[in-house]
N, C-alpha and C. Protein backbone atom coordinates (compact mmCIF):
# COMPACT_ATOMS: atom_id res chain seq x y z
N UNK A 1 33.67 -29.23 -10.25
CA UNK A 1 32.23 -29.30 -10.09
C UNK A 1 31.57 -28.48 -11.19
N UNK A 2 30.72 -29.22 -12.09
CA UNK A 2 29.70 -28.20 -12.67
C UNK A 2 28.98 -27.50 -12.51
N UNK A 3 28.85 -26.71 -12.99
CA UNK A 3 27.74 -25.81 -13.12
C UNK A 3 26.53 -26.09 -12.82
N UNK A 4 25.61 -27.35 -13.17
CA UNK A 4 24.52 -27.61 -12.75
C UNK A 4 24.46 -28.33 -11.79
N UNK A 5 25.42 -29.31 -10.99
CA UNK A 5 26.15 -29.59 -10.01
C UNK A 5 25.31 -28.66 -8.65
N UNK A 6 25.97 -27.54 -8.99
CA UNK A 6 25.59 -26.19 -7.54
C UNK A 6 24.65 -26.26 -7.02
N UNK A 7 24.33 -26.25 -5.98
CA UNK A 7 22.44 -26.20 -5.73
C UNK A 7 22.82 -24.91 -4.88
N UNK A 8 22.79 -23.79 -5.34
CA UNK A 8 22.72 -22.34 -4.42
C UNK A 8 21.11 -21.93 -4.36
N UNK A 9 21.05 -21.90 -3.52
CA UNK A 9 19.95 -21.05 -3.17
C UNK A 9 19.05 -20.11 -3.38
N UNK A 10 18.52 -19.00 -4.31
CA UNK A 10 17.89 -18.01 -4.11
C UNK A 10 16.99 -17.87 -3.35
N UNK A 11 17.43 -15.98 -2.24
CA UNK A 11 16.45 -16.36 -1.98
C UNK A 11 14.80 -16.24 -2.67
N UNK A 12 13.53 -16.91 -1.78
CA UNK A 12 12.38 -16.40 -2.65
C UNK A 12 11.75 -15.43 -2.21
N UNK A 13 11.23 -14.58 -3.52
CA UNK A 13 10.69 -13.09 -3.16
C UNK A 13 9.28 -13.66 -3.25
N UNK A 14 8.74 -13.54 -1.59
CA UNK A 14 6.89 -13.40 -1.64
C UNK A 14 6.37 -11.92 -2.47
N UNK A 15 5.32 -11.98 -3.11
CA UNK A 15 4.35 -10.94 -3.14
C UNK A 15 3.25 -11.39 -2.65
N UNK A 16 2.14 -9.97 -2.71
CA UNK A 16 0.81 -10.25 -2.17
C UNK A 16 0.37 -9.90 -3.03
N UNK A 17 -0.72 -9.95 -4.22
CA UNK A 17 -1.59 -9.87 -4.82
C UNK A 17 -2.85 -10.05 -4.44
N UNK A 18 -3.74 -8.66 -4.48
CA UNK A 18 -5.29 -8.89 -4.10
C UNK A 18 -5.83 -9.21 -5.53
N UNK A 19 -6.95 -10.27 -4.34
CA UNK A 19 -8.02 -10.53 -5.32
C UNK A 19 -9.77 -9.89 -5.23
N UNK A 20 -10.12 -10.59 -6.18
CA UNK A 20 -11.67 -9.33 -5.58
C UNK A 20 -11.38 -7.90 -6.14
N UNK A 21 -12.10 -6.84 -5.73
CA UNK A 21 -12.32 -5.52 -6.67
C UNK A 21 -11.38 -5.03 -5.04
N UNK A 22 -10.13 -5.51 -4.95
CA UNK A 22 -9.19 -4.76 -3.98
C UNK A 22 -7.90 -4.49 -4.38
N UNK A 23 -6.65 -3.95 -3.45
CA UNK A 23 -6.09 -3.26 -3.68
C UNK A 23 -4.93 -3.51 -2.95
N UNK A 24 -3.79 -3.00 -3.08
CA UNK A 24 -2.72 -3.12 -1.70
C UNK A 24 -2.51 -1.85 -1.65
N UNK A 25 -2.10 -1.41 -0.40
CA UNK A 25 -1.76 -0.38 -0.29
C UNK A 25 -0.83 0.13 0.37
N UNK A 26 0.44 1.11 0.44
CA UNK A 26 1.55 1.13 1.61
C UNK A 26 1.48 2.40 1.95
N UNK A 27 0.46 2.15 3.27
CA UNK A 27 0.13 3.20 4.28
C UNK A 27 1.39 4.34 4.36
N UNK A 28 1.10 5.28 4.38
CA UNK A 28 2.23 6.92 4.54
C UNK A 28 1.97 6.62 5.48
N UNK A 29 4.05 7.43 6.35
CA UNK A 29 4.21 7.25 7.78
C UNK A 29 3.04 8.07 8.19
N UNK A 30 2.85 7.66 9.42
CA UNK A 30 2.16 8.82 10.45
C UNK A 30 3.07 10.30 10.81
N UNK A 31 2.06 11.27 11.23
CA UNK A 31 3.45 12.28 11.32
C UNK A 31 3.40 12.13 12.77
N UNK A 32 4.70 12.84 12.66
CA UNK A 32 5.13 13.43 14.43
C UNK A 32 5.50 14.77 14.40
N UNK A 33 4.79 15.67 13.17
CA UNK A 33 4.67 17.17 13.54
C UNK A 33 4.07 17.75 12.82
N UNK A 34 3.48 18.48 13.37
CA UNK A 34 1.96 19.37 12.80
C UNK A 34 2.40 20.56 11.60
N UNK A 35 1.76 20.51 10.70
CA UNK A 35 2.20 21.72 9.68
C UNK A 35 2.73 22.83 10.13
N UNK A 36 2.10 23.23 11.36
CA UNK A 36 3.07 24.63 12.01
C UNK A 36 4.31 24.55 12.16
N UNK A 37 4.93 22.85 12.91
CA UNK A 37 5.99 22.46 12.91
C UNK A 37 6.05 22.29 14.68
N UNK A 38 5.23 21.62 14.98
CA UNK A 38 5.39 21.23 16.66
C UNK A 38 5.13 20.29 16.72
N UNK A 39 6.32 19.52 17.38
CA UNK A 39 6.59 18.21 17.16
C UNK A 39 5.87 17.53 18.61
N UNK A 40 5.06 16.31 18.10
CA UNK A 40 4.43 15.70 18.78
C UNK A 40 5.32 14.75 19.58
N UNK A 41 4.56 14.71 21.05
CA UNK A 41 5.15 13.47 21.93
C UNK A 41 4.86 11.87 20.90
N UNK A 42 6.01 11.11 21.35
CA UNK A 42 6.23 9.88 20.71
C UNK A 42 4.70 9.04 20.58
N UNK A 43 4.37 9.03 21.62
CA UNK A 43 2.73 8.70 22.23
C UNK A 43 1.41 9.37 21.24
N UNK A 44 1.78 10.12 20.86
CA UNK A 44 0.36 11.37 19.81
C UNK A 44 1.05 11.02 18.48
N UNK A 45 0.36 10.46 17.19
CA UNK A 45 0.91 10.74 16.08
C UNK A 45 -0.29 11.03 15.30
N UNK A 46 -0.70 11.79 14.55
CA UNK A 46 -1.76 12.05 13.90
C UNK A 46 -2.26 11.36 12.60
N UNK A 47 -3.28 10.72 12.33
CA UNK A 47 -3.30 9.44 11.68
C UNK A 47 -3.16 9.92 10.20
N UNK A 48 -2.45 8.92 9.93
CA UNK A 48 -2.64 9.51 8.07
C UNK A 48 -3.47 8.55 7.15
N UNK A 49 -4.28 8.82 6.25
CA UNK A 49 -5.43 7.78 5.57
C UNK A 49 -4.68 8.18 4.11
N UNK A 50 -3.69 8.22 3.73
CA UNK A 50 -3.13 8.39 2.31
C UNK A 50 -1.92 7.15 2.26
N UNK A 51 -1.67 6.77 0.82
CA UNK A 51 -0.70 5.30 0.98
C UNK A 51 -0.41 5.66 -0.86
N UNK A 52 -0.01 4.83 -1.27
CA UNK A 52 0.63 4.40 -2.39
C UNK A 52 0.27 3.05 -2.61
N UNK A 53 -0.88 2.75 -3.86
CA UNK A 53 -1.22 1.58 -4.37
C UNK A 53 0.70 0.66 -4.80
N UNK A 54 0.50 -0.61 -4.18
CA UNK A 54 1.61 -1.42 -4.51
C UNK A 54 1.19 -2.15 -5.66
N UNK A 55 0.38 -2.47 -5.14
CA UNK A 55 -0.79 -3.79 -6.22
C UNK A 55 -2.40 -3.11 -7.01
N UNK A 56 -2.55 -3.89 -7.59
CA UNK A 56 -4.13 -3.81 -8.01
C UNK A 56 -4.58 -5.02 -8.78
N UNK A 57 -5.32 -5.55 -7.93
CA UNK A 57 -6.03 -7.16 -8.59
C UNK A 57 -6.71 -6.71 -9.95
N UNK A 58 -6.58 -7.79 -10.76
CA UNK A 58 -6.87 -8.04 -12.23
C UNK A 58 -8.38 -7.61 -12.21
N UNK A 59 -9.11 -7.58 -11.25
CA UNK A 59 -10.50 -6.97 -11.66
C UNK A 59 -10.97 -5.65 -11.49
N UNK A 60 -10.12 -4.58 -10.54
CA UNK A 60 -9.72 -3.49 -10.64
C UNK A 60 -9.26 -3.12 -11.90
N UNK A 61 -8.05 -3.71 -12.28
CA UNK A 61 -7.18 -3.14 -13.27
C UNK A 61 -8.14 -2.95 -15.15
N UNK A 62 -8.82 -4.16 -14.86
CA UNK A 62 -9.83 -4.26 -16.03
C UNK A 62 -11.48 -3.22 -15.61
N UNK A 63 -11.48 -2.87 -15.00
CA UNK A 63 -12.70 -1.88 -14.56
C UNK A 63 -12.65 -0.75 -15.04
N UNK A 64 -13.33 -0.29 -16.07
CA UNK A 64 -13.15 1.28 -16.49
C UNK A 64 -13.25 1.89 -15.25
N UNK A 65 -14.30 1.78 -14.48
CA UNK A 65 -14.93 2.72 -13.32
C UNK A 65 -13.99 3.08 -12.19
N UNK A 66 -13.08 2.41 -12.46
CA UNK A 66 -12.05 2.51 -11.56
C UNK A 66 -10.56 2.94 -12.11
N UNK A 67 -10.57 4.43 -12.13
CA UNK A 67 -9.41 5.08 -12.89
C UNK A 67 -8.12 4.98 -11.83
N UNK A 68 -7.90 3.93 -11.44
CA UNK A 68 -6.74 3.90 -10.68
C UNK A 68 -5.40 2.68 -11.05
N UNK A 69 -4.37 3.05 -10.40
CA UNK A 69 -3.64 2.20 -10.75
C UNK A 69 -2.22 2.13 -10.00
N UNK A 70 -1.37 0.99 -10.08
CA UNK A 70 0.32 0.86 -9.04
C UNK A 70 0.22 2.41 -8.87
N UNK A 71 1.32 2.85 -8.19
CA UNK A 71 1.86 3.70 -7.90
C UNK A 71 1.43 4.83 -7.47
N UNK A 72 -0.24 5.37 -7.41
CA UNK A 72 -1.15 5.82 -7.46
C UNK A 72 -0.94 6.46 -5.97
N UNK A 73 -1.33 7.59 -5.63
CA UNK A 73 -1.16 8.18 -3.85
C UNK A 73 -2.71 8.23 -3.74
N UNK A 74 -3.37 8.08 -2.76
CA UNK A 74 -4.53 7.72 -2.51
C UNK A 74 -4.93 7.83 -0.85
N UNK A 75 -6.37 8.75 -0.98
CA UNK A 75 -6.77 8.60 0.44
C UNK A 75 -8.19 7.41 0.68
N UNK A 76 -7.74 6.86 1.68
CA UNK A 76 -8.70 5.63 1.69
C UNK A 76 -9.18 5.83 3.18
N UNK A 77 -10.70 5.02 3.34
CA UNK A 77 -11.26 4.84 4.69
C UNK A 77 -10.69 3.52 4.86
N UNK A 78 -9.81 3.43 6.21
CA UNK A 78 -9.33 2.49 6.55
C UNK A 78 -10.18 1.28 7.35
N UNK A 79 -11.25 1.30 7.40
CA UNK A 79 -11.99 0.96 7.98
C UNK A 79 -12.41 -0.67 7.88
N UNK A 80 -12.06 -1.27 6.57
CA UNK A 80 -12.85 -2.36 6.24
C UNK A 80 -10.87 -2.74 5.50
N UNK A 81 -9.78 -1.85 6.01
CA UNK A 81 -8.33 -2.37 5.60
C UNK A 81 -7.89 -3.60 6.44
N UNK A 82 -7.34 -4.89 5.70
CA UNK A 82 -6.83 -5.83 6.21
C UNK A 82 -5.26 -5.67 6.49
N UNK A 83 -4.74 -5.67 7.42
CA UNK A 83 -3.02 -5.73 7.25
C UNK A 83 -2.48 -6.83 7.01
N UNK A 84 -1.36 -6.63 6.46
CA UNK A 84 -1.00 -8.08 5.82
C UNK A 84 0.37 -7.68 6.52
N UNK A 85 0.77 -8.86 7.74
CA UNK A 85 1.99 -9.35 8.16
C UNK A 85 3.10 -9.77 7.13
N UNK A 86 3.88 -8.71 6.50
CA UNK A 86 4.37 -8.98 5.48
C UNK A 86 6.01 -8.47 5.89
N UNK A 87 5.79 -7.34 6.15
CA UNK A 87 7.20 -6.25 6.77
C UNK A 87 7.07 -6.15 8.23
N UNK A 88 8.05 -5.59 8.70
CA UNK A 88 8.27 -5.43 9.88
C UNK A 88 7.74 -4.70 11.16
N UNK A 89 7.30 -3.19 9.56
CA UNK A 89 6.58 -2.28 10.31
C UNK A 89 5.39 -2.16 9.79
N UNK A 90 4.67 -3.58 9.06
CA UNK A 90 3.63 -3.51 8.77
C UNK A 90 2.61 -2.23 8.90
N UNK A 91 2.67 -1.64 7.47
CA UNK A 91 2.57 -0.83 6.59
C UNK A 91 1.37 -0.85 5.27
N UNK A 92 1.34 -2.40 5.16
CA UNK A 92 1.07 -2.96 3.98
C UNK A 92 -0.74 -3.43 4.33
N UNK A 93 -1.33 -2.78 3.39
CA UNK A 93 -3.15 -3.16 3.92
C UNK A 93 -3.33 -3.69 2.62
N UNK A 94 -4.53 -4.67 2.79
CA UNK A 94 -5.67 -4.99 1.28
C UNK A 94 -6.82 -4.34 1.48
N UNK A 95 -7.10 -3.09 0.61
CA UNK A 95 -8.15 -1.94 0.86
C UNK A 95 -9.03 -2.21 -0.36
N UNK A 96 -10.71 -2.61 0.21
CA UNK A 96 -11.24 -2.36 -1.13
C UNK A 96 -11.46 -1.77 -2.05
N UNK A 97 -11.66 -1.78 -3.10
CA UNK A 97 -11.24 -0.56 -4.22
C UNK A 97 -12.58 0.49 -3.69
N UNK A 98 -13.53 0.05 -2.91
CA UNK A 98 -14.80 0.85 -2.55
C UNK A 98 -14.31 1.70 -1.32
N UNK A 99 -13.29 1.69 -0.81
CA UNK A 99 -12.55 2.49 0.50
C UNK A 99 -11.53 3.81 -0.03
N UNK A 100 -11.52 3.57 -1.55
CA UNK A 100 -10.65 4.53 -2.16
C UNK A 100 -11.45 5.53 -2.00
N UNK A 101 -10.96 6.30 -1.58
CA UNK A 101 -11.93 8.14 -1.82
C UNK A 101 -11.73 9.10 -2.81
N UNK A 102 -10.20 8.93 -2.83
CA UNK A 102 -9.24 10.10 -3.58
C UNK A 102 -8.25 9.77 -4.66
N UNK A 103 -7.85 10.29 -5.52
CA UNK A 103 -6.81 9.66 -6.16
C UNK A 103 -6.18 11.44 -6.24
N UNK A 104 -4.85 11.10 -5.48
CA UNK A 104 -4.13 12.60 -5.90
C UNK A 104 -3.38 13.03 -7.37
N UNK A 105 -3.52 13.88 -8.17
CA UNK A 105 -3.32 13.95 -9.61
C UNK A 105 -2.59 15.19 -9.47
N UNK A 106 -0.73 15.16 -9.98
CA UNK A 106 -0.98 16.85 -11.14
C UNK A 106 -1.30 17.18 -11.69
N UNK A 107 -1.89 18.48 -11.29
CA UNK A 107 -2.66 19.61 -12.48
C UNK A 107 -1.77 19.56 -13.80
N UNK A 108 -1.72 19.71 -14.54
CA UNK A 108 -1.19 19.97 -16.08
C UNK A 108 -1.22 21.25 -16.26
C-alpha cells in the first residue's frame, strides 16, 4: 500500500479567535486558601479576576491604545465575559478589551 493510499486521520485542533476589540482569556484557578494559609471549605473559593490572554483579535493587536498582548497576566471585570465551552473545566472567556483593567509588568 502507498503512501498516499493511507487515509489516517489527524486529529483536528479547534481554536477560538476573538473578533471585535476582544480578547480570550484563561481565567486563574480560584483559590482554596487565604494568604495567611487557611484553607477554605470546598463550597467557599474566593474569586479570582486575573487570567492569561490566550488570544487577541487582529483589532486589538493593531491598536496602539491597547498595550497588550498573548501571554499577558491581566485583571479583568468579568462582567460583560462570555465562556466559551471549549475545555472541560471551562476556564476559557471572550473579555472585551474594555474589561481589561490591569496588565501585570516586571519592574526592570
Amino acid at each position: 500500500m502507498a503512501m498516499s493510499e493511507k487515509t489516517e486521520s489527524k486529529p483536528v485542533l479547534e481554536i477560538v479567535e476573538p473578533v471585535g476589540k476582544r480578547i480570550l482569556i484563561r481565567k486563574d484557578e480560584d483559590k482554596k486558601q487565604t494568604k495567611s494559609g487557611i484553607h477554605l471549605p470546598d463550597k467557599i473559593e474566593i474569586p479570582t479576576l486575573t487570567g492569561r490572554i490566550v488570544a487577541v483579535s487582529a483589532e486589538v493587536a493593531n491598536d496602539e491604545n491597547y498595550p497588550i498582548q498573548q501571554y499577558d497576566k491581566v485583571l479583568f471585570n468579568p462582567k460583560d465575559a462570555i465562556p466559551v465551552d471549549f475545555e472541560g473545566d471551562n476556564r476559557l472567556f471572550v473579555v472585551p478589551v474594555e474589561n481589561v483593567v490591569a496588565v501585570f509588568r516586571k519592574s526592570k
